[in-house]
C-alpha atoms as a PDB file:
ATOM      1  CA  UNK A   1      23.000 -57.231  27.861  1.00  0.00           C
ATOM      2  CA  UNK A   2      19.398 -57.720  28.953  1.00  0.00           C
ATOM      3  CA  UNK A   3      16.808 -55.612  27.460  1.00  0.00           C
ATOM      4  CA  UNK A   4      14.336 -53.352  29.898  1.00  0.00           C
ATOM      5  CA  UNK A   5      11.219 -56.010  28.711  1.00  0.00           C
ATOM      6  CA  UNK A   6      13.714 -58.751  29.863  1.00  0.00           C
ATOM      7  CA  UNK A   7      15.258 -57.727  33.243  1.00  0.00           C
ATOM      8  CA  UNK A   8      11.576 -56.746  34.410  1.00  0.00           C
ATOM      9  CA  UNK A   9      10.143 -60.155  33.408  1.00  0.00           C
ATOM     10  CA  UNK A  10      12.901 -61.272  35.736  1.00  0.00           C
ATOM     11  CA  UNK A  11      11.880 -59.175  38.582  1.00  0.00           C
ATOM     12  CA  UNK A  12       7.783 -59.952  38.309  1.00  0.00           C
ATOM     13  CA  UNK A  13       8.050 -62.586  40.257  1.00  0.00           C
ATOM     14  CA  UNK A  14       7.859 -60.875  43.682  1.00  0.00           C
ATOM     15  CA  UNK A  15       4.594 -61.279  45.301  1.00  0.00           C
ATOM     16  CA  UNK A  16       2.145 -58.405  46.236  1.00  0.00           C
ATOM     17  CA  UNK A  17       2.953 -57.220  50.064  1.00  0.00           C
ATOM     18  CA  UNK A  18       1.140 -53.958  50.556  1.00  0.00           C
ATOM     19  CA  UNK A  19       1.934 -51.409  52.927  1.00  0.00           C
ATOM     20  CA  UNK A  20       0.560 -50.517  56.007  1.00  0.00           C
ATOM     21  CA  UNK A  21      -3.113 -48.598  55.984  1.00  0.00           C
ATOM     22  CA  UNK A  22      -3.074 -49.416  52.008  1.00  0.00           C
ATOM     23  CA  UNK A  23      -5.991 -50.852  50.828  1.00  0.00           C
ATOM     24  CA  UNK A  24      -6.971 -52.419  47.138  1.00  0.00           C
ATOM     25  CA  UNK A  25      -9.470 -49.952  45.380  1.00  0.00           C
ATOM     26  CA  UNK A  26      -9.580 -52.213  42.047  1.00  0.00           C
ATOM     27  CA  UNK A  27      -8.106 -55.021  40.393  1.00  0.00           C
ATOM     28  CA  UNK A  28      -7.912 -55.408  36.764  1.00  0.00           C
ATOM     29  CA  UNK A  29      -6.665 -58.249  34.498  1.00  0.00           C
ATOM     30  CA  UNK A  30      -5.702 -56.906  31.440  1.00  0.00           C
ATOM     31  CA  UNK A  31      -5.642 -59.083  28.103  1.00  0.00           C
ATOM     32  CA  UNK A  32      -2.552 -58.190  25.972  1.00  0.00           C
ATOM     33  CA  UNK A  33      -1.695 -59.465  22.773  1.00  0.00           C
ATOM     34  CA  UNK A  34       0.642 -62.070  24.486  1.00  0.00           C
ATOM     35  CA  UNK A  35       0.345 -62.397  27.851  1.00  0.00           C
ATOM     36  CA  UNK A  36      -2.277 -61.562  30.653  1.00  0.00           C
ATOM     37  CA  UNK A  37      -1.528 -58.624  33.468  1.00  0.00           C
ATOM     38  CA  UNK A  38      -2.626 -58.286  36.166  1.00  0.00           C
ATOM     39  CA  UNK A  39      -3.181 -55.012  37.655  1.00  0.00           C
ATOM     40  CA  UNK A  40      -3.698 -53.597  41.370  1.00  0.00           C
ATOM     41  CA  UNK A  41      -4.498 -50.231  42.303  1.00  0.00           C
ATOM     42  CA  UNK A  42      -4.660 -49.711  46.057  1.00  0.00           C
ATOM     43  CA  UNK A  43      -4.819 -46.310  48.269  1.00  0.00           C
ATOM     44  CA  UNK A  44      -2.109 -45.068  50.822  1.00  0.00           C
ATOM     45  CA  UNK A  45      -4.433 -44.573  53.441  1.00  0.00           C
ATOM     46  CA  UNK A  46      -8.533 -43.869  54.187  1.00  0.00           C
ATOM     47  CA  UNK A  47      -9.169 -40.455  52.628  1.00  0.00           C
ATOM     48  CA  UNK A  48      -5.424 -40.005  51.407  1.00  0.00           C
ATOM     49  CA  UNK A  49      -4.900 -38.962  47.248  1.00  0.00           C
ATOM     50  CA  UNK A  50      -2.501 -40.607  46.734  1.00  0.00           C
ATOM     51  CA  UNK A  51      -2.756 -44.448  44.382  1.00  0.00           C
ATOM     52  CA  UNK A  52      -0.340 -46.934  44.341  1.00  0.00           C
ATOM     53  CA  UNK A  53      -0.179 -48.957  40.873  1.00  0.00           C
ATOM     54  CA  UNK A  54       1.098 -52.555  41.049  1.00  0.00           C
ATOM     55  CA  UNK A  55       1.566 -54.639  38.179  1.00  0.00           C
ATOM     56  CA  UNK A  56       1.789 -58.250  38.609  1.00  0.00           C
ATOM     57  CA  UNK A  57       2.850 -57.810  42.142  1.00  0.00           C
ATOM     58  CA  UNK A  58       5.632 -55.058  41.724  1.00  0.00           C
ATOM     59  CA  UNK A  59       4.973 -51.644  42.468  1.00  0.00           C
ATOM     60  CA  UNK A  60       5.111 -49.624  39.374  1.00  0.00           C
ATOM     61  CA  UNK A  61       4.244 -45.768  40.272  1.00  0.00           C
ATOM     62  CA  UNK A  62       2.610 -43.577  42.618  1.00  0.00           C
ATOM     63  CA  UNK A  63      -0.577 -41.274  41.202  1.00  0.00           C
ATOM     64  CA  UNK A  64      -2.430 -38.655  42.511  1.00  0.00           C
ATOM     65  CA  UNK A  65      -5.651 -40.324  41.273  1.00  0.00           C
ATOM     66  CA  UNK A  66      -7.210 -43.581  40.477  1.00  0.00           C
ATOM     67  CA  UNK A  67      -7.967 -42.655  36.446  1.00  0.00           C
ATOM     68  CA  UNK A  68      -3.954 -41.850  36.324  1.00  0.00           C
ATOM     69  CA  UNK A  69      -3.418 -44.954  37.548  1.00  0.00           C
ATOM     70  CA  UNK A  70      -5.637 -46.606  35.280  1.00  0.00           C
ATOM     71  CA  UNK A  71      -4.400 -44.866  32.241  1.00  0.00           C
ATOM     72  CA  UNK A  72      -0.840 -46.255  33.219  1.00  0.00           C
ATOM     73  CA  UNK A  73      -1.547 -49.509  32.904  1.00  0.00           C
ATOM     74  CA  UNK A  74      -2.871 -49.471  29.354  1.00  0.00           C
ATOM     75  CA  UNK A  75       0.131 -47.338  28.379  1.00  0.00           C
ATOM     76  CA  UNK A  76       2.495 -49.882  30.371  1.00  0.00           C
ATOM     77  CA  UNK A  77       1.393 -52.835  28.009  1.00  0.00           C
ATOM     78  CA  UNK A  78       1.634 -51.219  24.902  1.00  0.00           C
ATOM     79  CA  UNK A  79       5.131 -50.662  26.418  1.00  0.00           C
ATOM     80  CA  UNK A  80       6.130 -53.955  27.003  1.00  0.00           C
ATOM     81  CA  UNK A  81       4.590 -54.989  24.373  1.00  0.00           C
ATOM     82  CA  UNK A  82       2.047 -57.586  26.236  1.00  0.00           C
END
């Protein structure tokens, strides 16, 4: 049985296709312990609260604002362990 760390390596290799009206607010490269991450925050539309986090090209979460969503990816690499 695969772990969660495992089957999500599997599905990281999607490429980042963004919605319509979304556009990238910042893009981070995060250094973990064992492999790099890259990290893409990007809005729903001009104006709109609501921040899409995308991690390495898959969408990870929705967040009301752009600190959440910057928060989450610190927390989502000590997850995996990165």
């Amino acid at each position: 049985m695969l772990t969660f760390k495992e089957s999500f390596n599997e599905v990281l290799e999607a490429k980042l296709k963004l919605g319509g009206g979304e556009k990238v607010v910042k893009q981070m490269k995060k250094l973990g312990k064992k492999k790099n991450v890259e990290a893409v925050i990007t809005q729903q539309k001009a104006g709109s609260k609501k921040f899409n986090l995308y991690i390495d090209g898959l969408k990870l979460d929705s967040y009301k604002d752009q600190a959440a969503a910057e928060k989450a990816v610190t927390e989502f690499i000590k997850l995996m362990g990165a």
